[in-house]
N, C-alpha and C. Protein backbone atom coordinates (compact mmCIF):
# COMPACT_ATOMS: atom_id res chain seq x y z
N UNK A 1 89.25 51.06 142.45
CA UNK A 1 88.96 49.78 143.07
C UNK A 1 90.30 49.15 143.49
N UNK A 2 90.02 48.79 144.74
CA UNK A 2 91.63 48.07 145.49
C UNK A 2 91.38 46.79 144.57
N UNK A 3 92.57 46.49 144.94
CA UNK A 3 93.85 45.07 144.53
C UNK A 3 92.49 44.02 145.23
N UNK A 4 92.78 44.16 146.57
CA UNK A 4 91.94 43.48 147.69
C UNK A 4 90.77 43.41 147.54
N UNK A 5 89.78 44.76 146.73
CA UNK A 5 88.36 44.15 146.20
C UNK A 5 88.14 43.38 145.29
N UNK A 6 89.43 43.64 144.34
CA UNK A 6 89.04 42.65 142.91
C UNK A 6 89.04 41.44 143.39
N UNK A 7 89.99 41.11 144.31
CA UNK A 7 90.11 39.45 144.84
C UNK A 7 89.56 38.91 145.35
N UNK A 8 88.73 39.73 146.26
CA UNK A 8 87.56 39.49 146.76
C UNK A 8 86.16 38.97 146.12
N UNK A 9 86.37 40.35 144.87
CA UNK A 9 85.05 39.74 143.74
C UNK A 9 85.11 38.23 142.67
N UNK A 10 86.72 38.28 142.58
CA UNK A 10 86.79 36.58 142.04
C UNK A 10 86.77 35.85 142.87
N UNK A 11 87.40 36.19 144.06
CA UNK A 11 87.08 34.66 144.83
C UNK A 11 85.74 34.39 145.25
N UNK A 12 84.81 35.30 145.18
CA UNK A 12 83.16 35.19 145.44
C UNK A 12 82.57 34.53 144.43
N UNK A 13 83.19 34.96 143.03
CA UNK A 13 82.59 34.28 141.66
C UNK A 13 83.40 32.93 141.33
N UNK A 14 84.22 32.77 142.10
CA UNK A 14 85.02 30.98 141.61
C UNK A 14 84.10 30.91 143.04
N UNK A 15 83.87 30.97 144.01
CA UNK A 15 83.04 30.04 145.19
C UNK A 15 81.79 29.83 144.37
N UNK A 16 81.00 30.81 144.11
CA UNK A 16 79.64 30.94 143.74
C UNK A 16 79.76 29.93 142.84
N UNK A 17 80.53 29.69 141.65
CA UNK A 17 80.78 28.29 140.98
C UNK A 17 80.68 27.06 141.48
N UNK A 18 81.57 26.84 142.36
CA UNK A 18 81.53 25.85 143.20
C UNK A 18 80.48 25.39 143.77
N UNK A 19 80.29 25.84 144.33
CA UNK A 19 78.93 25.87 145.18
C UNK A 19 77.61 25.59 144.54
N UNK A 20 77.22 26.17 143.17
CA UNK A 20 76.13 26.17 142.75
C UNK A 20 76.17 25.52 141.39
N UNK A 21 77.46 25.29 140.35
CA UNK A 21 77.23 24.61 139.21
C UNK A 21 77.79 23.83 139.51
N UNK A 22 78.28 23.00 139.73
CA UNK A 22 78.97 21.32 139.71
C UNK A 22 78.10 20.57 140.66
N UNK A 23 76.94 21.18 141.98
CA UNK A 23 76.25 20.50 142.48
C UNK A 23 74.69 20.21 141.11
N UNK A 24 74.41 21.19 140.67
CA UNK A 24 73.58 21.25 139.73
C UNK A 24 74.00 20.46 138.68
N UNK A 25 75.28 19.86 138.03
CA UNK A 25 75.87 19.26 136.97
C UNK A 25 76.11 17.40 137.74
N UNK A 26 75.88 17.48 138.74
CA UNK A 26 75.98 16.13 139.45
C UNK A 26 74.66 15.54 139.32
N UNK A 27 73.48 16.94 140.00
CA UNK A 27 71.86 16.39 140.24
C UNK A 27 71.33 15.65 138.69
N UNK A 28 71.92 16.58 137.70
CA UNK A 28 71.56 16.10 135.76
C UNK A 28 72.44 15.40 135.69
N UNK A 29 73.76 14.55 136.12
CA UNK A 29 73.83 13.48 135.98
C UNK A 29 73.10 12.15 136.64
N UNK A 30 73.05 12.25 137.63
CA UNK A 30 72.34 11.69 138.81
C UNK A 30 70.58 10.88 137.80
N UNK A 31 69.69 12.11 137.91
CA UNK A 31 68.86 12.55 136.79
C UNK A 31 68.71 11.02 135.70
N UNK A 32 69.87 11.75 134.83
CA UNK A 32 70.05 10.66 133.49
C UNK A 32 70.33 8.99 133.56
N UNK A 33 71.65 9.05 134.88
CA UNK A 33 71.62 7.57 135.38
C UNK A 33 70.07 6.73 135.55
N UNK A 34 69.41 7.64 136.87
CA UNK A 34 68.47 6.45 137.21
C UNK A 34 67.32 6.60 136.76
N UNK A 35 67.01 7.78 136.30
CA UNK A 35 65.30 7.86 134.97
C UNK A 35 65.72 7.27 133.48
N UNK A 36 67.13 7.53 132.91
CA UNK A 36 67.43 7.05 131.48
C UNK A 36 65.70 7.48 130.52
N UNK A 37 65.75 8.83 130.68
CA UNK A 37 65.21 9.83 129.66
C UNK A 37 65.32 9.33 128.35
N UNK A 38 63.74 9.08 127.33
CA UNK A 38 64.26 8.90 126.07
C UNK A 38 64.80 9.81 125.36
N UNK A 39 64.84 11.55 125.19
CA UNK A 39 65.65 12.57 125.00
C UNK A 39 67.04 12.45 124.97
N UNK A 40 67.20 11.87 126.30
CA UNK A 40 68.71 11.38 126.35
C UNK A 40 69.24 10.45 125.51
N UNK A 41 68.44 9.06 125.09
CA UNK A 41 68.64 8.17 124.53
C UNK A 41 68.92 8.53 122.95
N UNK A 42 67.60 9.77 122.63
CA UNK A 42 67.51 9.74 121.28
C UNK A 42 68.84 10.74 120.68
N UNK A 43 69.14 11.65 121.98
CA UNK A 43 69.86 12.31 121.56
C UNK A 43 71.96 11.41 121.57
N UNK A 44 72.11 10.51 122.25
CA UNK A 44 72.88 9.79 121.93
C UNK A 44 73.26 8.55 121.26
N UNK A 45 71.60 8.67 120.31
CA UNK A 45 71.69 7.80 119.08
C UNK A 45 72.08 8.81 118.04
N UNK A 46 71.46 9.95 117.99
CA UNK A 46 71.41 10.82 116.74
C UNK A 46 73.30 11.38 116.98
N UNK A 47 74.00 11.21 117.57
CA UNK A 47 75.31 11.35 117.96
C UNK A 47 75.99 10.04 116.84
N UNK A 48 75.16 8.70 117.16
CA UNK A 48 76.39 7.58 116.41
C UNK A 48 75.77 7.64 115.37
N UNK A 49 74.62 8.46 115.09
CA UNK A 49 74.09 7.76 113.37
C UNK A 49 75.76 8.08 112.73
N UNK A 50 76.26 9.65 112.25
CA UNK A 50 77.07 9.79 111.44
C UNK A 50 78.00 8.29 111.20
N UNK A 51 78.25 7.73 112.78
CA UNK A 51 79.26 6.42 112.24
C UNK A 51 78.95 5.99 112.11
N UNK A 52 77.18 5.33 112.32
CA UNK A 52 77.03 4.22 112.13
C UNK A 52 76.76 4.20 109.62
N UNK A 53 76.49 5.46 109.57
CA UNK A 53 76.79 5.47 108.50
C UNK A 53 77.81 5.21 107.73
N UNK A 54 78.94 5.82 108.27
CA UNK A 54 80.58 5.62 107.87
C UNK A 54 80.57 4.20 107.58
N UNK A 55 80.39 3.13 108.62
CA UNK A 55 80.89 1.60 108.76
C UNK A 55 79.87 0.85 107.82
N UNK A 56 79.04 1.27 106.86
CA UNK A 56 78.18 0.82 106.09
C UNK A 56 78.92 0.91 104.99
């Protein structure tokens, strides 16, 4: 396998990144902003219980 295919095959797999996960990681932020999911909620309560224990 050439020099020139391998570079070819990463630069296809860093585009294919680009292209397809950070638009998909925007839409699930997007998502969480304007529905505010209770999943989301419950799961970034069950995040502060530990402190909110600590400060007790």
């Amino acid at each position: 396998m050439s020099m020139l295919y391998r570079l070819l095959i990463a630069f296809g797999i860093i585009l294919s990144h680009l292209i397809i996960i950070f638009p998909m990681a925007e839409l699930f932020l997007a998502y969480i902003i304007i529905f505010n999911p209770l999943w989301f909620r419950e799961f970034l309560r069950s995040l502060d219980e530990p402190a909110m224990e600590k400060s007790e």
